[in-house]
C-alpha atoms as a PDB file:
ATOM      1  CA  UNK A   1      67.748  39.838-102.851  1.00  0.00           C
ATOM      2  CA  UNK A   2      64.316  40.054-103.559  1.00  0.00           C
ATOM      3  CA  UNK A   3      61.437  38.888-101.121  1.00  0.00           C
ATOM      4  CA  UNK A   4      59.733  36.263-102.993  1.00  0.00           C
ATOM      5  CA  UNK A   5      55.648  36.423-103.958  1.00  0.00           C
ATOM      6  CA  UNK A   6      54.582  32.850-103.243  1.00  0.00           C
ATOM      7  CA  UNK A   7      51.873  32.677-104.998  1.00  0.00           C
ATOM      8  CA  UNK A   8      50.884  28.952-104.342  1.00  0.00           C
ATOM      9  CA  UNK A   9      50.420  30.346-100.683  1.00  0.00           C
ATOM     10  CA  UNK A  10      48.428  32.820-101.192  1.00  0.00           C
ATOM     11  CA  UNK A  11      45.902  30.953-103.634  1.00  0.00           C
ATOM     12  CA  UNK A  12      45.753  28.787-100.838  1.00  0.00           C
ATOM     13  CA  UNK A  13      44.180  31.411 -98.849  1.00  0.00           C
ATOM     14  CA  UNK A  14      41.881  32.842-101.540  1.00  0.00           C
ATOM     15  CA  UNK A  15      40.655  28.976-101.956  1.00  0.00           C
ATOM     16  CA  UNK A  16      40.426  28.785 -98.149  1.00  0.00           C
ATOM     17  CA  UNK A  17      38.213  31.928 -98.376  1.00  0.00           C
ATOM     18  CA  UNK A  18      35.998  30.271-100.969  1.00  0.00           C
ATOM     19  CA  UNK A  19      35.255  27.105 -99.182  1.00  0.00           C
ATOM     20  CA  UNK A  20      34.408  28.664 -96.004  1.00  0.00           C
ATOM     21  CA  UNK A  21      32.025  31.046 -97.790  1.00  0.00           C
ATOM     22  CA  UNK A  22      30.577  27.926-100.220  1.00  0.00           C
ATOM     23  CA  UNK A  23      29.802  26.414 -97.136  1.00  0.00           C
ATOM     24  CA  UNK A  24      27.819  29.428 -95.391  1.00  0.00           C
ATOM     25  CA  UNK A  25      26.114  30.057 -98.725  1.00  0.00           C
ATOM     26  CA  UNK A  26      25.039  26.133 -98.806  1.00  0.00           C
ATOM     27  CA  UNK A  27      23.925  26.256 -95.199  1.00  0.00           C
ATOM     28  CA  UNK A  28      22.333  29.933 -95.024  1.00  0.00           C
ATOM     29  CA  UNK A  29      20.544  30.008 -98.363  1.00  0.00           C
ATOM     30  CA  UNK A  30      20.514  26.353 -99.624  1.00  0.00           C
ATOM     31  CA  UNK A  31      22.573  27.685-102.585  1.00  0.00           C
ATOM     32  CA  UNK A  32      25.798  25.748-103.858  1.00  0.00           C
ATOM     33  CA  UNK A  33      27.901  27.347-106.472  1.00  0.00           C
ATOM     34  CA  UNK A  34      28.035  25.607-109.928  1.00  0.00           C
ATOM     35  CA  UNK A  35      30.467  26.048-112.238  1.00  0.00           C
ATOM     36  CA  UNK A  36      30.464  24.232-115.786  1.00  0.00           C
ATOM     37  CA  UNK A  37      33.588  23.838-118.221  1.00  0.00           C
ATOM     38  CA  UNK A  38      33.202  23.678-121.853  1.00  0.00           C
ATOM     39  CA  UNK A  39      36.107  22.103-123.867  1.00  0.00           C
ATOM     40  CA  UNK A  40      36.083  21.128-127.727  1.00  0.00           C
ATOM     41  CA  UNK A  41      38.806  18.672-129.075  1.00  0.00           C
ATOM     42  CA  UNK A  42      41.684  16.639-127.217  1.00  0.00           C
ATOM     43  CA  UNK A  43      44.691  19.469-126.949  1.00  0.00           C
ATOM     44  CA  UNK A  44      46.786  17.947-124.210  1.00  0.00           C
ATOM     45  CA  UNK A  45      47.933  21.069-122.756  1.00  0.00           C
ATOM     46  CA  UNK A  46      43.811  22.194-122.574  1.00  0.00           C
ATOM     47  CA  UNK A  47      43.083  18.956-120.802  1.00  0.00           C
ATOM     48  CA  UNK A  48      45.151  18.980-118.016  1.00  0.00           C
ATOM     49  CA  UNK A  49      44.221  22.985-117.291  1.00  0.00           C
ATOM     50  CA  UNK A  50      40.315  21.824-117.629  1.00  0.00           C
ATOM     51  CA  UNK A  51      41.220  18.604-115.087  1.00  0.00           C
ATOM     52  CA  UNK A  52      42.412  20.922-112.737  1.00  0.00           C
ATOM     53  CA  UNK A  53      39.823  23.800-112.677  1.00  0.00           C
ATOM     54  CA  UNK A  54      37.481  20.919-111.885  1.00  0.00           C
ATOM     55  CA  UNK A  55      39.504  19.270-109.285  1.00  0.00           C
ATOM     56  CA  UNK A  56      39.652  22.505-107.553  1.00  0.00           C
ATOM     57  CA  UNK A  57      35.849  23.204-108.365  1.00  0.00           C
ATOM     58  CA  UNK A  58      34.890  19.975-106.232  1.00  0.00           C
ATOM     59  CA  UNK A  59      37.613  21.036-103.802  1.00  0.00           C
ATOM     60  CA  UNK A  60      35.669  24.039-102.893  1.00  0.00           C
ATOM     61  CA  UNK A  61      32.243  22.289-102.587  1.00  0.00           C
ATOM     62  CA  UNK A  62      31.026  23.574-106.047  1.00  0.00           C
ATOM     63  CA  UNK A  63      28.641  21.586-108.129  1.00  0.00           C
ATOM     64  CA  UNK A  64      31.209  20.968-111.268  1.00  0.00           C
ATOM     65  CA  UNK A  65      30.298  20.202-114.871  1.00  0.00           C
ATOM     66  CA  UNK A  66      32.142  19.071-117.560  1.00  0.00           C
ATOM     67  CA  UNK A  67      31.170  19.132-121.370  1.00  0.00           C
ATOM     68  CA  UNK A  68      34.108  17.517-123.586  1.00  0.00           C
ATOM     69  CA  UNK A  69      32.894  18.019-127.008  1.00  0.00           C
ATOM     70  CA  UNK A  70      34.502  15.924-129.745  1.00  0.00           C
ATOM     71  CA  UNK A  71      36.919  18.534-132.187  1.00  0.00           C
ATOM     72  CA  UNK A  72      34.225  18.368-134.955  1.00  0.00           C
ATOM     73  CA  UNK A  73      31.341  19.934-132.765  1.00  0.00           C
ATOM     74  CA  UNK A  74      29.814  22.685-135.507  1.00  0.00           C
ATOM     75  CA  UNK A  75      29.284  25.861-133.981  1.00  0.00           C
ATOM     76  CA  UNK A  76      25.421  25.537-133.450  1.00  0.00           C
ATOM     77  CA  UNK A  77      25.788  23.140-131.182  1.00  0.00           C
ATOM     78  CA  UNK A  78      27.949  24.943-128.796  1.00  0.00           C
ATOM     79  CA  UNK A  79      26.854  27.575-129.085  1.00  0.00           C
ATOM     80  CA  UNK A  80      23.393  25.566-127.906  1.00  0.00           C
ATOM     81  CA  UNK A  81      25.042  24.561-125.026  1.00  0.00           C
ATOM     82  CA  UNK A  82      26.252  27.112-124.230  1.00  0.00           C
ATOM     83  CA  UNK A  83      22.244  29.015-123.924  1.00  0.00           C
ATOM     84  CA  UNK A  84      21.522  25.948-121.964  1.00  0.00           C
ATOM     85  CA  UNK A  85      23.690  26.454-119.290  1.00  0.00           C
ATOM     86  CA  UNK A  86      22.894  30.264-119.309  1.00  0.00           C
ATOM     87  CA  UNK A  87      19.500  29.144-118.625  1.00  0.00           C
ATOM     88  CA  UNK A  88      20.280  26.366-116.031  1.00  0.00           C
ATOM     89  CA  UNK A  89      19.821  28.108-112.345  1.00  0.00           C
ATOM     90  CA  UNK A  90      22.020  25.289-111.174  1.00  0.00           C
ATOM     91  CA  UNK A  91      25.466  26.828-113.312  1.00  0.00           C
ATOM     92  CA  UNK A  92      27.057  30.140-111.711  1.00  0.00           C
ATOM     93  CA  UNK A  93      29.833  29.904-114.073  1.00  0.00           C
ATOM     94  CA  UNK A  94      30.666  29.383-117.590  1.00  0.00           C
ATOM     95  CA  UNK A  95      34.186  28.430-118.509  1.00  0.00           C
ATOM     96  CA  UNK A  96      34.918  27.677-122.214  1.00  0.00           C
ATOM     97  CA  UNK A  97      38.394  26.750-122.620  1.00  0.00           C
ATOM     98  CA  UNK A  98      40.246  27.764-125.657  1.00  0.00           C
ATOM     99  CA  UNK A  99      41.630  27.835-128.121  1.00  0.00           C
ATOM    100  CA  UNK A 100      38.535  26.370-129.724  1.00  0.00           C
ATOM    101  CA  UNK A 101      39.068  24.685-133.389  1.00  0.00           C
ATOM    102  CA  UNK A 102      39.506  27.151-136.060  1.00  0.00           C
ATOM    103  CA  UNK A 103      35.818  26.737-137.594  1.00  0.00           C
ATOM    104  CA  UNK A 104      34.407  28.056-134.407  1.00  0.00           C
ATOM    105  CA  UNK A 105      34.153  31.940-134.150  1.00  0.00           C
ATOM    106  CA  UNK A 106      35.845  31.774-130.728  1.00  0.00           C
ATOM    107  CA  UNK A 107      34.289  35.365-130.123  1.00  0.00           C
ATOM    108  CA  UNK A 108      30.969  34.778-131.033  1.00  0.00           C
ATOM    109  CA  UNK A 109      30.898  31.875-128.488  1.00  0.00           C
ATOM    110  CA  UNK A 110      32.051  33.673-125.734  1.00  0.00           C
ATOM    111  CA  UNK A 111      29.586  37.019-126.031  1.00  0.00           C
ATOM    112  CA  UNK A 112      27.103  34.047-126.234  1.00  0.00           C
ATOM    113  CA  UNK A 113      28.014  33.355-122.255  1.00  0.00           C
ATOM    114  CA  UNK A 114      25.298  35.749-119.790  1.00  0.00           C
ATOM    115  CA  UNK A 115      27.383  38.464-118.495  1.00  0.00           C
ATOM    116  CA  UNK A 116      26.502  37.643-115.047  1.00  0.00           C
ATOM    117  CA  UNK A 117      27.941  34.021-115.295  1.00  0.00           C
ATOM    118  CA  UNK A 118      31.179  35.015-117.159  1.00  0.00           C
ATOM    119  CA  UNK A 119      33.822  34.098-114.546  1.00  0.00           C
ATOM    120  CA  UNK A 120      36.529  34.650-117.331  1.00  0.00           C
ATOM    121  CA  UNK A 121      35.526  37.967-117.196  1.00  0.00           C
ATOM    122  CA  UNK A 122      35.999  38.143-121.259  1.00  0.00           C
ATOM    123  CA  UNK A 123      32.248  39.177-122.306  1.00  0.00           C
ATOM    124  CA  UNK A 124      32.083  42.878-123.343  1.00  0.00           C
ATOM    125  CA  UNK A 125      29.655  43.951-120.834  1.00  0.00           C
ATOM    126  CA  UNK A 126      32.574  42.803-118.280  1.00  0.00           C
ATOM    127  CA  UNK A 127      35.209  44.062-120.226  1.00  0.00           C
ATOM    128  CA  UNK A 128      33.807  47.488-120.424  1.00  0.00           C
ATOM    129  CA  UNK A 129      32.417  47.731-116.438  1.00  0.00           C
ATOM    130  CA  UNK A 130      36.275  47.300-115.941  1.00  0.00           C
ATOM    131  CA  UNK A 131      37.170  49.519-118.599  1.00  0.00           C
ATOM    132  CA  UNK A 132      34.817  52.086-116.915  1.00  0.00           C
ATOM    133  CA  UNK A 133      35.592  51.517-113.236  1.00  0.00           C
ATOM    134  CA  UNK A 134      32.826  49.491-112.742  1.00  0.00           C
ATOM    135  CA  UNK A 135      34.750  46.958-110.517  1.00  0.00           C
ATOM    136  CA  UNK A 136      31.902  46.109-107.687  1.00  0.00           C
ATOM    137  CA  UNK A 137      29.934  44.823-110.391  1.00  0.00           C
ATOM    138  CA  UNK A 138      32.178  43.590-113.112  1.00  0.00           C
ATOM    139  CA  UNK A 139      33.924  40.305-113.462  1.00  0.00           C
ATOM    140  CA  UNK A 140      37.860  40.593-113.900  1.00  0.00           C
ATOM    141  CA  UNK A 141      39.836  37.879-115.917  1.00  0.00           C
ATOM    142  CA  UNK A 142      41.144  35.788-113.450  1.00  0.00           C
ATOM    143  CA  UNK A 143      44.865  36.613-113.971  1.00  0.00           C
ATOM    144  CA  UNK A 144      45.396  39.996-113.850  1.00  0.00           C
ATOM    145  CA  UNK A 145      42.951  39.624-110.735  1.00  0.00           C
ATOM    146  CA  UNK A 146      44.939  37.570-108.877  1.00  0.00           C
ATOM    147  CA  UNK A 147      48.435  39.417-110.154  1.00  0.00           C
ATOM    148  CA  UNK A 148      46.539  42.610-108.524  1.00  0.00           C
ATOM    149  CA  UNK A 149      45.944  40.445-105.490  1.00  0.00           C
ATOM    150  CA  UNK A 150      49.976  39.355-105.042  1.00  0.00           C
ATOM    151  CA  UNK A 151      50.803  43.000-105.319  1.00  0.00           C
ATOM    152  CA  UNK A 152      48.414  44.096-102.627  1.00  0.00           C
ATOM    153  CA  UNK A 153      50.275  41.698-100.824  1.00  0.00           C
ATOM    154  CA  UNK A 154      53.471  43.797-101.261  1.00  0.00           C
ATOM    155  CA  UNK A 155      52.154  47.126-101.773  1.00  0.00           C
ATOM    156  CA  UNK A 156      48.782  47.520-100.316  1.00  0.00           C
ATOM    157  CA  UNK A 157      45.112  48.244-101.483  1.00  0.00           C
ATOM    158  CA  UNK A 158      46.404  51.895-102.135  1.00  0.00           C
ATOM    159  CA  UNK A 159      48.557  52.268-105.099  1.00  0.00           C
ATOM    160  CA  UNK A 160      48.411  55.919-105.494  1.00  0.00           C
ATOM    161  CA  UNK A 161      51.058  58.136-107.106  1.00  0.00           C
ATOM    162  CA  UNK A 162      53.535  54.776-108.553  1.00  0.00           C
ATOM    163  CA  UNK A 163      54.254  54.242-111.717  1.00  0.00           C
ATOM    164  CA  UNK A 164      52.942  51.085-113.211  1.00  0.00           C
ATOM    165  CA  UNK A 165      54.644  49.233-116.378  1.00  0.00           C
ATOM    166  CA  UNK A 166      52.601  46.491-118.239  1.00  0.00           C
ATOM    167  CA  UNK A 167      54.418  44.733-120.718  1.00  0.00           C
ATOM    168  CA  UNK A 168      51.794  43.461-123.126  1.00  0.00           C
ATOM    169  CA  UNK A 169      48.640  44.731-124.433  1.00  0.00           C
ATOM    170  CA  UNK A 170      46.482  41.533-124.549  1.00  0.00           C
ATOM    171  CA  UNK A 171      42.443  41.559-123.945  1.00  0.00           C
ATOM    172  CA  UNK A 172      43.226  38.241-121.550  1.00  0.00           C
ATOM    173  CA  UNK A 173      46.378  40.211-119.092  1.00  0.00           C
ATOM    174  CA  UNK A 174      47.677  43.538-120.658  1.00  0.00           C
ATOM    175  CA  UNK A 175      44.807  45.829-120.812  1.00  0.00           C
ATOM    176  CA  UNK A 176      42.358  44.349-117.565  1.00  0.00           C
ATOM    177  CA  UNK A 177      46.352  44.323-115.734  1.00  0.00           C
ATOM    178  CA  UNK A 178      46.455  48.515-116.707  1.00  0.00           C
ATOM    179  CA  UNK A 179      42.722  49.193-116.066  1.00  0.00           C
ATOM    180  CA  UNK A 180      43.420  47.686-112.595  1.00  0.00           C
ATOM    181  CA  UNK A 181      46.207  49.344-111.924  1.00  0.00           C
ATOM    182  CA  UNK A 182      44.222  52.893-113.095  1.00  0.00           C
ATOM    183  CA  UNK A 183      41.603  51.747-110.513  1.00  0.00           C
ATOM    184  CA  UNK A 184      43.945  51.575-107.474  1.00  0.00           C
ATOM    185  CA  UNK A 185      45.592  55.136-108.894  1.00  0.00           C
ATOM    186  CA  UNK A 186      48.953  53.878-110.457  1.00  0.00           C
ATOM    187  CA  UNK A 187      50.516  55.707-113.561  1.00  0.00           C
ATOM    188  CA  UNK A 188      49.724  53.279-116.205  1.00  0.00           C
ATOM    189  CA  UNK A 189      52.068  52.647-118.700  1.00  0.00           C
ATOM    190  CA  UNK A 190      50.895  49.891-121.624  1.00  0.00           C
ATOM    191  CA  UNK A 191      54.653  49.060-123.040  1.00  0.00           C
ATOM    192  CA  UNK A 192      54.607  46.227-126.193  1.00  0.00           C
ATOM    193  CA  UNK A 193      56.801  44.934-129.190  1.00  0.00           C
ATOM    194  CA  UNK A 194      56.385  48.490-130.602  1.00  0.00           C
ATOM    195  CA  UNK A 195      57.352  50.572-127.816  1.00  0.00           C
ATOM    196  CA  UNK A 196      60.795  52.488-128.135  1.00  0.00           C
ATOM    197  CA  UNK A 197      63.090  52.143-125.812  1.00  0.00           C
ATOM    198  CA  UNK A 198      61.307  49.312-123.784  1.00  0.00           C
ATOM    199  CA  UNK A 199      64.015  49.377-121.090  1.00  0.00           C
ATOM    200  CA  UNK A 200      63.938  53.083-120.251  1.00  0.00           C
ATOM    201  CA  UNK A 201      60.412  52.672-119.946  1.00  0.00           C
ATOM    202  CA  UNK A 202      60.222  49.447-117.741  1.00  0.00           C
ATOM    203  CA  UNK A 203      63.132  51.322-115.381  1.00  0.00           C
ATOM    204  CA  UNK A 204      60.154  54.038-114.498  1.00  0.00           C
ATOM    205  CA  UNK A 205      58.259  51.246-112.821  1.00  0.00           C
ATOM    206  CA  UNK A 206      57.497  50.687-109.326  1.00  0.00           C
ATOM    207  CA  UNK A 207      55.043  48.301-110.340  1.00  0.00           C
ATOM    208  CA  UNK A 208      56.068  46.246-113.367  1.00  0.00           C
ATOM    209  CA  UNK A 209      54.419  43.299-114.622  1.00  0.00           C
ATOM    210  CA  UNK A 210      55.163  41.540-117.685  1.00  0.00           C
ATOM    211  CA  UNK A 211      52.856  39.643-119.817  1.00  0.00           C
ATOM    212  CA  UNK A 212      54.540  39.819-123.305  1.00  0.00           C
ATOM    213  CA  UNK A 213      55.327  35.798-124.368  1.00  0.00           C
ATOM    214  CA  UNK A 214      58.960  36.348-124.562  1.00  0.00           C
ATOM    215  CA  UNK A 215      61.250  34.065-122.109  1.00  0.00           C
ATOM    216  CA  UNK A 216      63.528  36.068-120.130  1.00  0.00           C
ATOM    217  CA  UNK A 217      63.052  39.103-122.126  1.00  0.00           C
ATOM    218  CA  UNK A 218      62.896  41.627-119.361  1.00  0.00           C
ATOM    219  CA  UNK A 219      66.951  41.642-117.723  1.00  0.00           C
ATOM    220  CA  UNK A 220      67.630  42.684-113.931  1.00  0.00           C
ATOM    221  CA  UNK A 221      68.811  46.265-115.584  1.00  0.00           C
ATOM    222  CA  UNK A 222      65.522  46.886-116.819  1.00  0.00           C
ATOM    223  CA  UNK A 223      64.069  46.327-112.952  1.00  0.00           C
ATOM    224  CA  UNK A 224      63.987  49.715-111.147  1.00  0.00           C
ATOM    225  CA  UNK A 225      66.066  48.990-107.737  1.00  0.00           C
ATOM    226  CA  UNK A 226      62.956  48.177-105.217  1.00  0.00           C
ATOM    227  CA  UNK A 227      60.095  47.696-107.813  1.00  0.00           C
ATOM    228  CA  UNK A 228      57.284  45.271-107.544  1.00  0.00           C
ATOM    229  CA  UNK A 229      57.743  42.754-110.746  1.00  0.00           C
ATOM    230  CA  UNK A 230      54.828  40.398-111.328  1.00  0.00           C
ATOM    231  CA  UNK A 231      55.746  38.073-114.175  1.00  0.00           C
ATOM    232  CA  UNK A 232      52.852  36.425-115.885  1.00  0.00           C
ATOM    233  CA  UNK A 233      54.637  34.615-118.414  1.00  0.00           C
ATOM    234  CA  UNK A 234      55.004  30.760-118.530  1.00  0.00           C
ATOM    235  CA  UNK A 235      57.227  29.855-121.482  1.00  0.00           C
ATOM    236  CA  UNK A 236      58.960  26.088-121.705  1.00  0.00           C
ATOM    237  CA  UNK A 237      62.746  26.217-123.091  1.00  0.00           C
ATOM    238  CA  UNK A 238      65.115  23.709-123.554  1.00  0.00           C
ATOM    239  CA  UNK A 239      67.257  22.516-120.350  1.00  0.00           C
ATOM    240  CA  UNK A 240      69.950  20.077-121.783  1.00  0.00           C
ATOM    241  CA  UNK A 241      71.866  20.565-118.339  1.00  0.00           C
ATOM    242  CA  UNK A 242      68.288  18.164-116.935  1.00  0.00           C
ATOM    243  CA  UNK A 243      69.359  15.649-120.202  1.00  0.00           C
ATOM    244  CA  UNK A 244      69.275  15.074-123.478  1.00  0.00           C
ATOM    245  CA  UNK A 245      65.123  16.005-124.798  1.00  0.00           C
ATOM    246  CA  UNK A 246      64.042  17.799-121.158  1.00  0.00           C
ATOM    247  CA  UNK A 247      63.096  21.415-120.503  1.00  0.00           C
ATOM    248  CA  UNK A 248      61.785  23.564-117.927  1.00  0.00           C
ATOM    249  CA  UNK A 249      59.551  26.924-117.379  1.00  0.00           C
ATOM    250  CA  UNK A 250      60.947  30.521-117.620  1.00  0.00           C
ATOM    251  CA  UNK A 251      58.681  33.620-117.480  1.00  0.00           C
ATOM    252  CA  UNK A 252      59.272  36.986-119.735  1.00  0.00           C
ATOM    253  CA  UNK A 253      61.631  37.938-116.026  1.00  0.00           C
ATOM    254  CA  UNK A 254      65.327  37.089-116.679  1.00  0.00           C
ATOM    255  CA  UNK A 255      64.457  35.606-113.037  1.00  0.00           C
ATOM    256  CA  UNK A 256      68.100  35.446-111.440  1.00  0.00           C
ATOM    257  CA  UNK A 257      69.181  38.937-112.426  1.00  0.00           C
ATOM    258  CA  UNK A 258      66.055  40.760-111.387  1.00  0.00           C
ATOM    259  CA  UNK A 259      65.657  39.421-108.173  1.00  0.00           C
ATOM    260  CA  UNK A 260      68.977  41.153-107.292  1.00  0.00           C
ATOM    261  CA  UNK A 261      67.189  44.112-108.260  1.00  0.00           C
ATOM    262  CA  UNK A 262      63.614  44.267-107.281  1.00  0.00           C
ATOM    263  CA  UNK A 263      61.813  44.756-103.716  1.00  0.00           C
ATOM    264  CA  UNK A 264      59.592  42.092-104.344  1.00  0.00           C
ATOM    265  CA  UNK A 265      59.540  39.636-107.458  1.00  0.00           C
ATOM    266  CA  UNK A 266      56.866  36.588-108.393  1.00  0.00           C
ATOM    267  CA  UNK A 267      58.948  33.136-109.570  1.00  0.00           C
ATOM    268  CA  UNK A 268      57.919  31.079-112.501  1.00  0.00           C
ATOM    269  CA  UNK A 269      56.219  28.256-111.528  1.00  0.00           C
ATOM    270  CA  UNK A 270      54.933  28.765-107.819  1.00  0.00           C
ATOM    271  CA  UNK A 271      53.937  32.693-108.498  1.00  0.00           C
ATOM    272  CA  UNK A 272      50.997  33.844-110.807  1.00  0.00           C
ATOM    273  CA  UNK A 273      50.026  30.564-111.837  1.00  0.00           C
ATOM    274  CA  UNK A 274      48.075  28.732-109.206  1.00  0.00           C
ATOM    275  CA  UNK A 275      45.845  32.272-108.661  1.00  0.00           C
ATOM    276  CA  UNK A 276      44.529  31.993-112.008  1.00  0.00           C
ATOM    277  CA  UNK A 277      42.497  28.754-110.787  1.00  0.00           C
ATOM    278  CA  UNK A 278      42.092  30.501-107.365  1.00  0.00           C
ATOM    279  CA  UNK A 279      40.271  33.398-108.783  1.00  0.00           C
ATOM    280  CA  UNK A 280      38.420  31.224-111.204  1.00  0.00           C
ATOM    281  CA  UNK A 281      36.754  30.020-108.005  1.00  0.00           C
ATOM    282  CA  UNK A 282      36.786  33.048-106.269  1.00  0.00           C
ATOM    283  CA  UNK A 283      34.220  34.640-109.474  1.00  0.00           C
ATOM    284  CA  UNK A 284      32.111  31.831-109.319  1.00  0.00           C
ATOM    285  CA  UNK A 285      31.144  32.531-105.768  1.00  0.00           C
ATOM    286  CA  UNK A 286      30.854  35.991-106.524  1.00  0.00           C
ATOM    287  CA  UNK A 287      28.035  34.955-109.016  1.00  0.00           C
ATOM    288  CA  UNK A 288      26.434  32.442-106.817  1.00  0.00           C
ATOM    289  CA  UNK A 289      26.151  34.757-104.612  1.00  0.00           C
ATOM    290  CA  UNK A 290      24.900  37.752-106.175  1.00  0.00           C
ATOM    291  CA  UNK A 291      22.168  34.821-107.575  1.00  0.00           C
ATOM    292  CA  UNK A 292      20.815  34.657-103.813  1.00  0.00           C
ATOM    293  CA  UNK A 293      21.306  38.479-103.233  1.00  0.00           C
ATOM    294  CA  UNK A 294      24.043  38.020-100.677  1.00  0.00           C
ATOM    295  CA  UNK A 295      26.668  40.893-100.947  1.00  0.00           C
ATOM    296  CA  UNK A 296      29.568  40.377-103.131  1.00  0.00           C
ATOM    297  CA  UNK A 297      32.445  38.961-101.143  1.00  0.00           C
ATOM    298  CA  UNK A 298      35.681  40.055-101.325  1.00  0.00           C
ATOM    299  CA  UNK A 299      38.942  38.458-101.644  1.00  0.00           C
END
């Protein structure tokens, strides 16, 4: 079997990491890290992921803002706030959750966000530092980040000469997963919906990681024996064996039939999911820092 990625333990030392350098930053340069959240409208599923980025914010000794903005807020007035908190010296980070409603250009309000305080890593000056290589300087969305952290775990900081498989070819995981990946000298292969022969292809990979939406759609004889699989997927699917109405979480990794396969394998929950939130914080120091012209830490 597989050895399992916990990823819940090793958020827990990238948080770790954070406070202790929070507290040096507080205590050598009087600087505390602030990171504000933006959310528009009352989607459930957006609340509780906003309630627990700030949790974690206060956690780590951050100064933490929240902004709820009733569903109706016209874009002019985020987009307000938004230059407000680009020019408060107190806010690091900008967060704006989405989706947004559908009369807000979602785009336009995130180029809005200063490059040097997007911790979501989604403004194009970001996007295109880690398109280019740029990586000391550039912020990386917080997933694929801390996916590339669990398979330095595994693999090391040195990933030259494997083969790499990404399953999806989103601007939020799929494409900052492969320029990653190019960075530490993988093969990069960007695999999607289109791609012929999808198994072949993910049966090359010593390092596969799949992103695509689709519960269970990658099987254990798609898993090259001894590969890496990072699965970023979090789908909910019906469990009737739990009772009549309940469900639980699957990734896009047919879990139970991979793990016989692969080296090394992250579960759905407990794997990529808490070091989303952990690199959130992780970014926001990074900009606090670089604010008091500390070096960048690394994680």
């Amino acid at each position: 079997m597989a050895e399992v990625i916990d990823g819940k333990l090793v958020a827990e030392d990238v948080v770790a990491t954070v406070k202790r350098l929070t507290a040096d930053l507080l205590a050598k340069h009087g600087v505390t890290p602030g990171l504000a959240v933006v959310i528009v409208g009352e989607d459930p599923a957006s609340q509780v992921y906003v309630s627990s980025k700030g949790k974690k914010a206060k956690e780590c000794g951050f100064h933490s803002v929240q902004h709820t903005l009733p569903a109706d807020t016209g874009e002019a007035e985020l987009l307000k706030l938004i230059g407000d908190l680009n020019a408060d010296p107190a806010i690091h980070g900008i967060l704006v959750q989405l989706p947004l409603p559908d009369h807000v250009d979602a785009g336009k309000v995130i180029q809005t966000i200063a490059p040097e305080k997007d911790v979501d890593g989604f403004h194009f000056i970001n996007v295109g530092k880690l398109g280019t290589g740029e990586l000391a300087t550039a912020f990386v969305p917080c997933t694929p980040a801390g996916s590339m952290l669990l398979i330095e775990r595994v693999r090391g900081k040195d990933l030259s000469g494997l083969n790499a498989v990404v399953v999806g070819r989103s601007n939020i995981v799929g494409k900052p997963m492969a320029n990653l990946l190019l960075a530490a000298n993988c093969t990069v292969t960007i695999a999607h919906s289109r791609t012929k022969d999808l198994p072949a292809i993910a049966r090359t990979a010593d390092i596969l990681v799949a992103a695509v939406g689709r519960p269970e759609m990658i099987k254990g004889d798609w898993v090259k024996p001894g590969a890496t699989v990072i699965d970023v997927g979090i789908n909910r699917i019906p469990a009737p064996e739990k009772g009549e109405g309940k469900s639980r979480l699957v990734g896009d990794v047919a879990y139970a039939e991979a793990a016989k396969v692969a080296g090394a394998i992250t579960p759905v929950p407990g794997g990529v999911g808490p070091m989303t939130i952990a690199m959130l914080m992780a970014n926001t120091l990074v900009s606090a820092s670089l604010t008091a012209g500390i070096e960048r830490p690394s994680f």
